[in-house]
Structure formats: structure tokens, C-alpha cells
N, C-alpha and C. Protein backbone atom coordinates (compact mmCIF):
# COMPACT_ATOMS: atom_id res chain seq x y z
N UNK A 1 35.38 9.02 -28.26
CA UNK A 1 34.14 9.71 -27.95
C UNK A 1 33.87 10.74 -29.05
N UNK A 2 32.38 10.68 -29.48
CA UNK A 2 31.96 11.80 -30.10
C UNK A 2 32.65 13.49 -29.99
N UNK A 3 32.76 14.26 -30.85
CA UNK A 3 33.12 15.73 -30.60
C UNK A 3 31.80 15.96 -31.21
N UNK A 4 30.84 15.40 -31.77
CA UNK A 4 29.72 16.35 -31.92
C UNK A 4 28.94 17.04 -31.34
N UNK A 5 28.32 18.10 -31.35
CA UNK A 5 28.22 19.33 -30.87
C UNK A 5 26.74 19.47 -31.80
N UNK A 6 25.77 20.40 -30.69
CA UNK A 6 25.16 20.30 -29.14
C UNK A 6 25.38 18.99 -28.56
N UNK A 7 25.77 18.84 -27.42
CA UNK A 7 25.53 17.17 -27.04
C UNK A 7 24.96 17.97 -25.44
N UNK A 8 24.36 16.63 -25.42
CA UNK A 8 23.42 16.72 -23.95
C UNK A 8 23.54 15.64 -22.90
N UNK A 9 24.05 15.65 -21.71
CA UNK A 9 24.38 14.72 -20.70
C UNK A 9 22.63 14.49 -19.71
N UNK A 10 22.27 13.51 -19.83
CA UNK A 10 21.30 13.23 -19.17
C UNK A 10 21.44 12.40 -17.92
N UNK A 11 21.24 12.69 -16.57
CA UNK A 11 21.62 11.82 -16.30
C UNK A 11 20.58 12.18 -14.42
N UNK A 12 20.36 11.18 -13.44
CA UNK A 12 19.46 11.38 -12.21
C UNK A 12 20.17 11.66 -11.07
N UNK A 13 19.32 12.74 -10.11
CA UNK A 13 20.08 13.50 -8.84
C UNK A 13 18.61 13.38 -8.38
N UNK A 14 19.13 13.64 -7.00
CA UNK A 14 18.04 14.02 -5.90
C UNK A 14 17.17 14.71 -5.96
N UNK A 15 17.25 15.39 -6.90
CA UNK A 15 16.08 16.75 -7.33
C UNK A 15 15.48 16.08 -8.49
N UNK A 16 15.54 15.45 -9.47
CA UNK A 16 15.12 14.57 -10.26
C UNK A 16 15.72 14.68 -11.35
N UNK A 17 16.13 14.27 -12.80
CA UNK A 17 16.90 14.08 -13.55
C UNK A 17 17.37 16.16 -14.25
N UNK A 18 17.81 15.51 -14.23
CA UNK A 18 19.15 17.17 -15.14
C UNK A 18 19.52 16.80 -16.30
N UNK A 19 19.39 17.63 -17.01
CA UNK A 19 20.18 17.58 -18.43
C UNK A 19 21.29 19.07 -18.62
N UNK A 20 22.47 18.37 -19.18
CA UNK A 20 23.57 19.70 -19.46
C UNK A 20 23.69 19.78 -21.18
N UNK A 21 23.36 20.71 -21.76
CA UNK A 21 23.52 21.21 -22.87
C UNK A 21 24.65 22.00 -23.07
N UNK A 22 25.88 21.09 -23.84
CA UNK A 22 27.11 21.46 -24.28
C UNK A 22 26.95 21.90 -25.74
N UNK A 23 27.97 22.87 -26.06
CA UNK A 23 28.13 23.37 -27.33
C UNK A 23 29.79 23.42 -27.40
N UNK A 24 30.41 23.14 -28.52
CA UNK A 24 32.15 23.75 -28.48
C UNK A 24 32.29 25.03 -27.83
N UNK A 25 31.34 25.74 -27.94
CA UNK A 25 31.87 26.95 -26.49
C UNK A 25 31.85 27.23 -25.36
N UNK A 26 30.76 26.05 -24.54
CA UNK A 26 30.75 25.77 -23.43
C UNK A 26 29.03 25.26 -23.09
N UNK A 27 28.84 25.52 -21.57
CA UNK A 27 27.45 25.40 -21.43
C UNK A 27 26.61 26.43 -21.15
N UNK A 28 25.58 25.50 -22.11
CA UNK A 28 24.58 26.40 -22.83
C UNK A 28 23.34 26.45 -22.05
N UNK A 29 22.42 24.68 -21.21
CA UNK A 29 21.31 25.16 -20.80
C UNK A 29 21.56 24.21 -19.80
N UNK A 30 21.15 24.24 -18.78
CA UNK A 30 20.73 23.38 -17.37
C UNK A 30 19.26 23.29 -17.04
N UNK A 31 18.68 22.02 -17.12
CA UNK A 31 17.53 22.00 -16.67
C UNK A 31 17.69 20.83 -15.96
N UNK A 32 16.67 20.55 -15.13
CA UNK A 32 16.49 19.91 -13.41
C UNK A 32 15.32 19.73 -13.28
N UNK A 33 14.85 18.88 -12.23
CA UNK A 33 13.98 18.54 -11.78
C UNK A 33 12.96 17.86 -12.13
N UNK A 34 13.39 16.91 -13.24
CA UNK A 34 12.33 16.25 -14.21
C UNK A 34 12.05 14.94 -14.08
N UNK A 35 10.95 14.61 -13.74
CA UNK A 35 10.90 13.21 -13.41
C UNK A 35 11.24 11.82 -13.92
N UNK A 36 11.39 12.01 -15.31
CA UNK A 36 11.84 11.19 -16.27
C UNK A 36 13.04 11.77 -16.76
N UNK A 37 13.39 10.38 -17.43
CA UNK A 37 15.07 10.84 -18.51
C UNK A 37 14.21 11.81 -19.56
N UNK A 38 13.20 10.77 -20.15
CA UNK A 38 12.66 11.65 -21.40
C UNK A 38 12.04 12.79 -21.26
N UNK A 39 11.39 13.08 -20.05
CA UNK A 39 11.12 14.55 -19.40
C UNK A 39 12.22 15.86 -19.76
N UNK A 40 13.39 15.43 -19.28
CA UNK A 40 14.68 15.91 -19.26
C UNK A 40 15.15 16.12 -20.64
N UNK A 41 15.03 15.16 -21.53
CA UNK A 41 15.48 15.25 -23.08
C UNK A 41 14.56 16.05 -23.66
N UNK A 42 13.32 15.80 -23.70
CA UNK A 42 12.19 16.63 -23.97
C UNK A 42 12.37 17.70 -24.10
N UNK A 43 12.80 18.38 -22.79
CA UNK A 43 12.74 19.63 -22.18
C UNK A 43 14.28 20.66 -23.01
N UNK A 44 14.89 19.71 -23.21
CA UNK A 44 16.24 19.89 -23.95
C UNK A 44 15.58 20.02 -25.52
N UNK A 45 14.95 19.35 -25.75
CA UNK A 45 14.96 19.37 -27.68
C UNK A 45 13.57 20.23 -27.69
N UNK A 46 13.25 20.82 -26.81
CA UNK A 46 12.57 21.96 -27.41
C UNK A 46 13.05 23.26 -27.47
N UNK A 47 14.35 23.26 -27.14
CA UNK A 47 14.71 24.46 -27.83
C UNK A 47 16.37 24.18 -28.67
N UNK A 48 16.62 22.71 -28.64
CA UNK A 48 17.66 22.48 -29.36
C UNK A 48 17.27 21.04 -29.92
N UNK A 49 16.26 20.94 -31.11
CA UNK A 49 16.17 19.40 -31.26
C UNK A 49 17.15 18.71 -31.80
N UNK A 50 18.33 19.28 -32.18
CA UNK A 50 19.15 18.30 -32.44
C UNK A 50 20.34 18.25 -32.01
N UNK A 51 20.49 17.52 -31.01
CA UNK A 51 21.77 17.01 -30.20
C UNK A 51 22.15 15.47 -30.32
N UNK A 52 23.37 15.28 -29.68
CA UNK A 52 24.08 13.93 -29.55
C UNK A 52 23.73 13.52 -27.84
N UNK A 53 23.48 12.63 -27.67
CA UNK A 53 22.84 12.42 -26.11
C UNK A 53 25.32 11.73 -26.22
N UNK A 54 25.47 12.33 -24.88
CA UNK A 54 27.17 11.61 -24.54
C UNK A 54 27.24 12.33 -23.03
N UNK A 55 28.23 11.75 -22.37
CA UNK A 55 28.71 12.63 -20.91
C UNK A 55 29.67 13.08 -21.42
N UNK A 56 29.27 14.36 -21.65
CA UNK A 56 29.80 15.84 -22.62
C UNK A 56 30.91 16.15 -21.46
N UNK A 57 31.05 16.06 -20.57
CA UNK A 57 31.71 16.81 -19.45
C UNK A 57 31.53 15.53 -18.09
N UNK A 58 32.30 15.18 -17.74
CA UNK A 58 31.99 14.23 -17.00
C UNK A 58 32.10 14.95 -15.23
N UNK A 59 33.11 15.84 -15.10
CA UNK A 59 33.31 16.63 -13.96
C UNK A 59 32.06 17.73 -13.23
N UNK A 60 31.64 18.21 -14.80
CA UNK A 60 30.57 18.99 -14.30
C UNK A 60 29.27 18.18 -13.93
N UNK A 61 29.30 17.06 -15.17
CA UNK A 61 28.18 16.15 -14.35
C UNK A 61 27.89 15.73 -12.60
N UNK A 62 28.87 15.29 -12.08
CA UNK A 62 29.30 15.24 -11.04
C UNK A 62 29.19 16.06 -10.02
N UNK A 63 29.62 17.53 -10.31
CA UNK A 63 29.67 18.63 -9.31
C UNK A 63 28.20 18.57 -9.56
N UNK A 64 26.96 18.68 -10.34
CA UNK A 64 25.77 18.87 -10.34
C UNK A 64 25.36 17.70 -9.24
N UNK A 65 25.44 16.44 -9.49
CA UNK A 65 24.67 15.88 -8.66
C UNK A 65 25.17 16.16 -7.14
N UNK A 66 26.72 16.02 -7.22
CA UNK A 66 26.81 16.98 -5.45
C UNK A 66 25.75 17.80 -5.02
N UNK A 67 25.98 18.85 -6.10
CA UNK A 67 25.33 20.16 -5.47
C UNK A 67 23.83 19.88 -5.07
N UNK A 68 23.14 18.77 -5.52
CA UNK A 68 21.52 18.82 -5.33
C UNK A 68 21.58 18.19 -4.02
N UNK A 69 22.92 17.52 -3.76
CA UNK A 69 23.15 17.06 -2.80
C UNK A 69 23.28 17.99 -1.23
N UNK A 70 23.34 19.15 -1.76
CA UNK A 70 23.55 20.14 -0.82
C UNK A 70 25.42 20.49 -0.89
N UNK A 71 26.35 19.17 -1.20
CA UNK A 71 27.43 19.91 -1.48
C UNK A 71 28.30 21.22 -2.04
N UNK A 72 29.04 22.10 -1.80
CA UNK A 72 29.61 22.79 -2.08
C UNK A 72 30.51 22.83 -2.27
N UNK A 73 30.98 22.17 -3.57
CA UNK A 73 32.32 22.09 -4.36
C UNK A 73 32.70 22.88 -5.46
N UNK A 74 33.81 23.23 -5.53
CA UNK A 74 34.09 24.22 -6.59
C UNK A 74 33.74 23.71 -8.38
N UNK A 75 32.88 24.54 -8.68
CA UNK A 75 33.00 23.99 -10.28
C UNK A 75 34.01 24.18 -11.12
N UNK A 76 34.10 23.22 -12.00
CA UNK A 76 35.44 23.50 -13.03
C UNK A 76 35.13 24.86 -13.80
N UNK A 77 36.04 25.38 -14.21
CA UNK A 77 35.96 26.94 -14.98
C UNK A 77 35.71 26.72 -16.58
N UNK A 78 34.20 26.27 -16.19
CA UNK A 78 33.60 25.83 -17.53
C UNK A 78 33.17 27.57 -18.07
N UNK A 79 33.15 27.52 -19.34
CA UNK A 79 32.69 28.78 -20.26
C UNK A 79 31.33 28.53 -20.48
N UNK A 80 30.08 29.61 -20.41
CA UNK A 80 29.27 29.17 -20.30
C UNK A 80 29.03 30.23 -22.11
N UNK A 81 27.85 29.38 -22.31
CA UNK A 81 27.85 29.79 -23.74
C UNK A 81 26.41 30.15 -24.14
N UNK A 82 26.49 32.08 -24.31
CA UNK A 82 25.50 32.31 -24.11
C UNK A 82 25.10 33.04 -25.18
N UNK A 83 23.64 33.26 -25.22
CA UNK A 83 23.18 34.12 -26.77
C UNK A 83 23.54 35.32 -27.34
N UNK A 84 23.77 35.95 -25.89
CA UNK A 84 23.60 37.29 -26.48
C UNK A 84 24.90 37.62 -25.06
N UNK A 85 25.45 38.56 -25.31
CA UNK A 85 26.16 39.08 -23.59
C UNK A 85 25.69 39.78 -23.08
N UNK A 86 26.20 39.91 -21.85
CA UNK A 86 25.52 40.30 -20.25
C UNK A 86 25.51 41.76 -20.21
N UNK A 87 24.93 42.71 -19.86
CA UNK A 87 24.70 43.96 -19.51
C UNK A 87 26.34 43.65 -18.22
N UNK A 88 26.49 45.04 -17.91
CA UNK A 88 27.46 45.15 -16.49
C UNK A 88 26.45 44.49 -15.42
N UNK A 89 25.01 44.82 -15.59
CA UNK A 89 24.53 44.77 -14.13
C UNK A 89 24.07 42.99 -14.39
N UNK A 90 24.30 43.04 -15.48
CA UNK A 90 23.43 41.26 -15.28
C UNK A 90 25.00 40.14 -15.06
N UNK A 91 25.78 40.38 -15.00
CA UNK A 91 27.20 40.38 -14.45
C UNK A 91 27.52 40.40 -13.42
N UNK A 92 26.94 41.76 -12.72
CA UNK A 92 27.47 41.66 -11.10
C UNK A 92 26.64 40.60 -10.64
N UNK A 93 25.19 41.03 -11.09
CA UNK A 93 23.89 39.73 -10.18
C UNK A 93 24.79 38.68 -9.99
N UNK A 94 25.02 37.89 -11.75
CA UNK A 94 25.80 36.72 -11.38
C UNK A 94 26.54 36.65 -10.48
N UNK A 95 27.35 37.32 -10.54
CA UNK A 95 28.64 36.82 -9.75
C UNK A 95 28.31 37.32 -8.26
N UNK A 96 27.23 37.85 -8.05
CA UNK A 96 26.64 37.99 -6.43
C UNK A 96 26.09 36.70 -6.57
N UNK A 97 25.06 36.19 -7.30
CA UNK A 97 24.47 35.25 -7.31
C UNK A 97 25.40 34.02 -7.02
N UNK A 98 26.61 33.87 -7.65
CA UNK A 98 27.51 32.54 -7.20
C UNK A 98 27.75 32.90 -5.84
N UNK A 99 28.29 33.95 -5.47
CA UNK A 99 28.65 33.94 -4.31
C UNK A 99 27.88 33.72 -3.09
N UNK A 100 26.53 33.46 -3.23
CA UNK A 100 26.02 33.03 -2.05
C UNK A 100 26.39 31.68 -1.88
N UNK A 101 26.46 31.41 -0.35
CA UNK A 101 26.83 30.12 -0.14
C UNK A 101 25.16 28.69 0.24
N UNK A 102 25.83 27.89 -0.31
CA UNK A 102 24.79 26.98 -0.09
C UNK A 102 23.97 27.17 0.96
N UNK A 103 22.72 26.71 1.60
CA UNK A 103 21.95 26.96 2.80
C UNK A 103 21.38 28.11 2.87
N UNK A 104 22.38 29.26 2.04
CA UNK A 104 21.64 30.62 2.31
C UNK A 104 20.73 30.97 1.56
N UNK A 105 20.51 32.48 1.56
CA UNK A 105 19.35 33.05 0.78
C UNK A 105 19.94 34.73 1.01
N UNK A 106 19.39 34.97 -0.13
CA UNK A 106 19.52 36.54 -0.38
C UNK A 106 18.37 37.14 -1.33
N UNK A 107 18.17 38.35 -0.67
CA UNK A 107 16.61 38.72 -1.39
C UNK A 107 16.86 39.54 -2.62
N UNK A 108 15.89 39.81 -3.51
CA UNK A 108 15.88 40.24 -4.40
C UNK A 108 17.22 41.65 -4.70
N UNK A 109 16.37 42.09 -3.44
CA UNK A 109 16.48 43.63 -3.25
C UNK A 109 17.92 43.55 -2.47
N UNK A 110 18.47 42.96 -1.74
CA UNK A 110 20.14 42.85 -1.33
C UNK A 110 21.08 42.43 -2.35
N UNK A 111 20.63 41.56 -3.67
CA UNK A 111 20.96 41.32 -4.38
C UNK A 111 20.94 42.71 -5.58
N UNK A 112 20.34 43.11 -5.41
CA UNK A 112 20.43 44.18 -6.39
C UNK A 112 21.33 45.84 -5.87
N UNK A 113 20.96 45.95 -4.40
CA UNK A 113 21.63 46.56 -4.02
C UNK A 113 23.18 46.47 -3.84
N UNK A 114 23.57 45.25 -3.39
CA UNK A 114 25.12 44.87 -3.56
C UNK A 114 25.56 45.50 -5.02
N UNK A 115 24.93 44.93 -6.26
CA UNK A 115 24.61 45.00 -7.57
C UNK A 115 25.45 46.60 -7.98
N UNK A 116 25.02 47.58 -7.00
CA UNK A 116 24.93 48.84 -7.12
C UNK A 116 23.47 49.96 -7.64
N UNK A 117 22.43 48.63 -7.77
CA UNK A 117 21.03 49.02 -7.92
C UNK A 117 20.30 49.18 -7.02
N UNK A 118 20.33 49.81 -6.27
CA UNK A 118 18.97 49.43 -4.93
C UNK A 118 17.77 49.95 -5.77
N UNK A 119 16.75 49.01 -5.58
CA UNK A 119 15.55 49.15 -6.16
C UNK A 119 15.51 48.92 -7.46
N UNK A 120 16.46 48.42 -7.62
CA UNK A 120 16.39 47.19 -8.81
C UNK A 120 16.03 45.91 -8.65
N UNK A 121 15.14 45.61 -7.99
CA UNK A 121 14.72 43.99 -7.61
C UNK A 121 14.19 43.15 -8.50
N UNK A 122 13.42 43.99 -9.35
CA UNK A 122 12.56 43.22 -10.46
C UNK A 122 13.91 43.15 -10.95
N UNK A 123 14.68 43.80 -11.70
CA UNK A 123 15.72 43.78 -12.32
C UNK A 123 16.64 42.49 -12.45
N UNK A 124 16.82 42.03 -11.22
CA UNK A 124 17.03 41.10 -10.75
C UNK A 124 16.37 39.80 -10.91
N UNK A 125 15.28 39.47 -10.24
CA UNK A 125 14.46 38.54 -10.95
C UNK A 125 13.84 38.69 -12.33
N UNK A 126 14.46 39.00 -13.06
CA UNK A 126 14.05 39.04 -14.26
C UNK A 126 15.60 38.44 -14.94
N UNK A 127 16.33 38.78 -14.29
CA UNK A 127 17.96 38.49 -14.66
C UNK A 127 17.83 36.58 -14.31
N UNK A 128 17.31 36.44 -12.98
CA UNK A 128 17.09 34.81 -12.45
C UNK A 128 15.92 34.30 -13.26
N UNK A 129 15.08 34.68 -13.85
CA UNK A 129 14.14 33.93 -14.55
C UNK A 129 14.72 33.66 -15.92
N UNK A 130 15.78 34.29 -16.32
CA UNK A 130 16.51 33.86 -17.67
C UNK A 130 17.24 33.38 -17.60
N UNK A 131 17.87 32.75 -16.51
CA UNK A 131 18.98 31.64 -16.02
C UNK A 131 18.97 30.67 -16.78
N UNK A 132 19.69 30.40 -17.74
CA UNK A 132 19.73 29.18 -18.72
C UNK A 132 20.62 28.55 -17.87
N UNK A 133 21.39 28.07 -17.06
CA UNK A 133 22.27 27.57 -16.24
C UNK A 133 22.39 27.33 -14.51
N UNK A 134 20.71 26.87 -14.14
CA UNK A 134 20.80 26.92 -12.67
C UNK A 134 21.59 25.60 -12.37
N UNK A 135 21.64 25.98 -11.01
CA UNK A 135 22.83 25.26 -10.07
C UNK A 135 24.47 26.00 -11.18
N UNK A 136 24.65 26.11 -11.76
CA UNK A 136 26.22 26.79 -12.11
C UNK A 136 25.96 28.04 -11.49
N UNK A 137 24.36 28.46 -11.79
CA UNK A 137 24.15 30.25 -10.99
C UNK A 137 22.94 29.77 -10.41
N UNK A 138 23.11 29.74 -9.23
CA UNK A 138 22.42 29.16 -8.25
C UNK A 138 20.98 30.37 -7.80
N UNK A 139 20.23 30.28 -8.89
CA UNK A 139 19.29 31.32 -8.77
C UNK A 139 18.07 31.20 -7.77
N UNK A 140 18.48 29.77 -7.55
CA UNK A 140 17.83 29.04 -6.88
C UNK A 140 17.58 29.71 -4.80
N UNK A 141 19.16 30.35 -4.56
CA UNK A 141 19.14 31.43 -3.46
C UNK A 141 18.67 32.77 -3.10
N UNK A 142 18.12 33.15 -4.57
CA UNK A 142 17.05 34.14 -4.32
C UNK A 142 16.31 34.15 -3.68
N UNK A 143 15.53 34.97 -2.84
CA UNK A 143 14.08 34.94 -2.29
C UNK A 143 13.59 36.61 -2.69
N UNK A 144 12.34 36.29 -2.05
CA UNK A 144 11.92 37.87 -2.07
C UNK A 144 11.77 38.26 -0.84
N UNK A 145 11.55 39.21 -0.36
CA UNK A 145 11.88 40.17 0.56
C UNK A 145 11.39 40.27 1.85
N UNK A 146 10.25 39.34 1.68
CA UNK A 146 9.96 38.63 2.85
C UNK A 146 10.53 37.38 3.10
N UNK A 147 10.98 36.90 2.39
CA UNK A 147 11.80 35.31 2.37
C UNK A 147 11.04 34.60 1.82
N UNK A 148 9.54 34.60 1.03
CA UNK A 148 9.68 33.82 0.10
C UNK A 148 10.00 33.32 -0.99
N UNK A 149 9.71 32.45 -1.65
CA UNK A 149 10.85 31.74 -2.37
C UNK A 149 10.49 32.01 -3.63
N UNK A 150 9.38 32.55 -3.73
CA UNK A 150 9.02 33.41 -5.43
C UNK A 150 9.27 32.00 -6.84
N UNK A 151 9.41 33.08 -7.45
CA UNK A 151 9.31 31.57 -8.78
C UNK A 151 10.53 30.97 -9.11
N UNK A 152 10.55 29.91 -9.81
CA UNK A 152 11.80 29.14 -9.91
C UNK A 152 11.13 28.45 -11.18
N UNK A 153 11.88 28.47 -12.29
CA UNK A 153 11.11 27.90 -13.84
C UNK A 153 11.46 25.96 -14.01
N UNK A 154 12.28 25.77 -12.86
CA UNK A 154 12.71 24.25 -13.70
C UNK A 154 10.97 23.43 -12.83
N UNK A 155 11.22 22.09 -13.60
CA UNK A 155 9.48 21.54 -13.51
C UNK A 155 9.54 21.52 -11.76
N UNK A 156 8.50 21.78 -11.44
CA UNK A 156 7.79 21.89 -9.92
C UNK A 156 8.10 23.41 -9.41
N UNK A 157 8.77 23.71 -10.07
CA UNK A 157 8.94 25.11 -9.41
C UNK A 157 9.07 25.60 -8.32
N UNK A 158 8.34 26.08 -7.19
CA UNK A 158 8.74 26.38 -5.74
C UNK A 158 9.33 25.25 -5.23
N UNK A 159 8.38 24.01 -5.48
CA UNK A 159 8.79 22.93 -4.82
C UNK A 159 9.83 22.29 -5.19
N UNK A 160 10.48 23.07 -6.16
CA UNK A 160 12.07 22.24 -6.67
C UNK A 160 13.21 23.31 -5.97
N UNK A 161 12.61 24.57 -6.24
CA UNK A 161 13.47 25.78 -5.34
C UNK A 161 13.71 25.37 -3.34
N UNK A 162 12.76 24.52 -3.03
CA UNK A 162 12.46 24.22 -1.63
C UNK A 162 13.56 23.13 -1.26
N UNK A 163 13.19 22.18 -2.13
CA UNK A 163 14.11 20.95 -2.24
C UNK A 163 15.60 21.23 -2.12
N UNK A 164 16.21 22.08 -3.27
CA UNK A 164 17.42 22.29 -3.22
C UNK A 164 17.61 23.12 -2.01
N UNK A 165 16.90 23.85 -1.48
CA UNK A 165 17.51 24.97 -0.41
C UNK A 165 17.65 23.84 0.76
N UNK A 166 16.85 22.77 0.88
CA UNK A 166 16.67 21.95 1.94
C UNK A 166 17.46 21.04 1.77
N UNK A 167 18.29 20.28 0.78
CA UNK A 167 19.26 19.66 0.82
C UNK A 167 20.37 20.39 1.16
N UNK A 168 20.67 21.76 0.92
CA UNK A 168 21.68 22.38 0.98
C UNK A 168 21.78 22.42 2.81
N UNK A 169 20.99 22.63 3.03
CA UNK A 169 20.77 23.37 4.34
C UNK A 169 21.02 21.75 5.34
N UNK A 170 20.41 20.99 4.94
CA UNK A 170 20.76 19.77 5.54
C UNK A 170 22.03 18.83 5.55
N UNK A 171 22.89 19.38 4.14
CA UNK A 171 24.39 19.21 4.17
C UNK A 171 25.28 19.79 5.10
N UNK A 172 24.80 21.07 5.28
CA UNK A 172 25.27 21.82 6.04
C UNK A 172 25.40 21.50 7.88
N UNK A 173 24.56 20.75 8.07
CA UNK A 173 24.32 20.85 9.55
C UNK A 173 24.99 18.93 10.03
């Protein structure tokens, strides 16, 4: 198998095709919900046009299509490989952010408060709208503060944020 680097795993889930953008330091972008393969590649080579299409990771491939599945399986302790590093507070989000469990939801503002920010909410969704890696950080369990489901950037947007909460929620029961 190839070691060349960016490589991109394309491949179809319940939510509609995903692409994983690998680099030798780990992963770099997750995008979802695309109706086509070439949707998915597309969406990949506009901000990296030159990759090796391979199943870069064959495990994480896998745990992804679970998860659209509503499953909740542990991901491998992939390194995620990112531009720039995390503030402390864009750190905790994450790792509040993994910790919600499938089916659920947590609002902006509980999320930020756990955080040690209360009234840091924008803060927060601003931290989930730069999610280069949904489903690994399931930004997708955000809501806002009334419980709606606010924005979600992969293609369809609410209606891809709906989908996954509703597979999750339907694994569950």
C-alpha cells in the first residue's frame, strides 16, 4: 500500500458519503453527508487538491460508518492533525464535546459553562463551526438553548445534524 501522504478514504454511510483526510500526522478533515463519491472528493480537493484517494486507516473508516449508524464505539487513538493548536478553552469544549454520549444533546451554554466559561456560548459555537473532524468531535450534539439544532456546516446542514441525532437516538432504544 501507498505511504503517500495527504491520502483521502472515500467511502458511503447512512448519512451519505464521508471522506477522511489523512496526513503522516494524523487526521486532518472529515466531511459527510454528500451525496455523491465525487461530491465528497470535491469537497476534499478544495482545500487539499492533491491527495492519493487509499483506505488510509481502515479502523477509523469503520468506526465512522458505525457511528452514522447511531453506534457508540470507541475510536482508535488516532492524532488528529491540526493547523494551528487549541487555546485551553477550545480543548476543554472538545473533550466536553466527546464526552457527550450518542442520543444526547448539550447546549451551547452548558457546554461552555462545564468549559469554565459561562456565557461563553458563542465561544463555543464558533469552536463547533471550525470542526475540521465531525463525528471524531461530535459537534453534531450541540444545540442551542432552546434545543434547537442551530447550524451544522457538512452538505444539508440541519438536516444532516437531524439525521445523525436520529440514528443515534434510534440505536439507542
Amino acid at each position: 500500500m501507498s505511504s503517500r501522504w495527504p491520502a483521502v478514504s472515500l467511502f458511503s454511510t447512512p448519512s451519505g458519503w464521508l471522506a477522511l483526510l489523512g496526513t503522516a500526522r494524523g487526521l486532518r478533515q472529515v466531511t459527510i453527508g454528500h451525496p455523491t463519491k465525487a461530491a465528497a472528493r470535491a469537497a476534499i480537493a478544495a482545500t487539499t487538491p492533491d491527495f492519493v484517494e487509499r483506505d488510509w486507516h481502515p479502523v477509523l473508516r469503520q468506526r465512522c460508518v458505525d457511528m452514522t449508524r447511531g453506534k457508540n464505539l470507541p475510536l482508535p487513538g488516532i492524532a488528529i492533525d491540526r493547523d494551528r493548536p487549541l487555546t485551553a478553552f477550545q480543548s476543554r469544549v472538545i473533550e466536553i464535546v466527546q464526552s457527550i454520549p450518542p442520543g444526547q444533546t448539550m447546549t451551547y451554554g452548558q457546554v461552555a459553562a462545564l468549559a469554565g466559561s459561562p456565557g461563553a456560548a458563542r465561544a463555543v459555537g464558533q469552536v463547533m463551526a471550525t470542526n475540521p473532524v465531525p463525528l471524531v468531535i461530535p459537534c453534531h450534539r450541540v444545540v442551542g438553548s432552546s434545543g434547537q439544532l442551530g447550524g451544522f456546516s457538512a452538505p444539508g446542514g440541519i438536516a444532516t445534524k437531524q439525521t445523525l441525532l436520529t440514528q443515534e437516538a434510534t440505536f439507542l432504544h
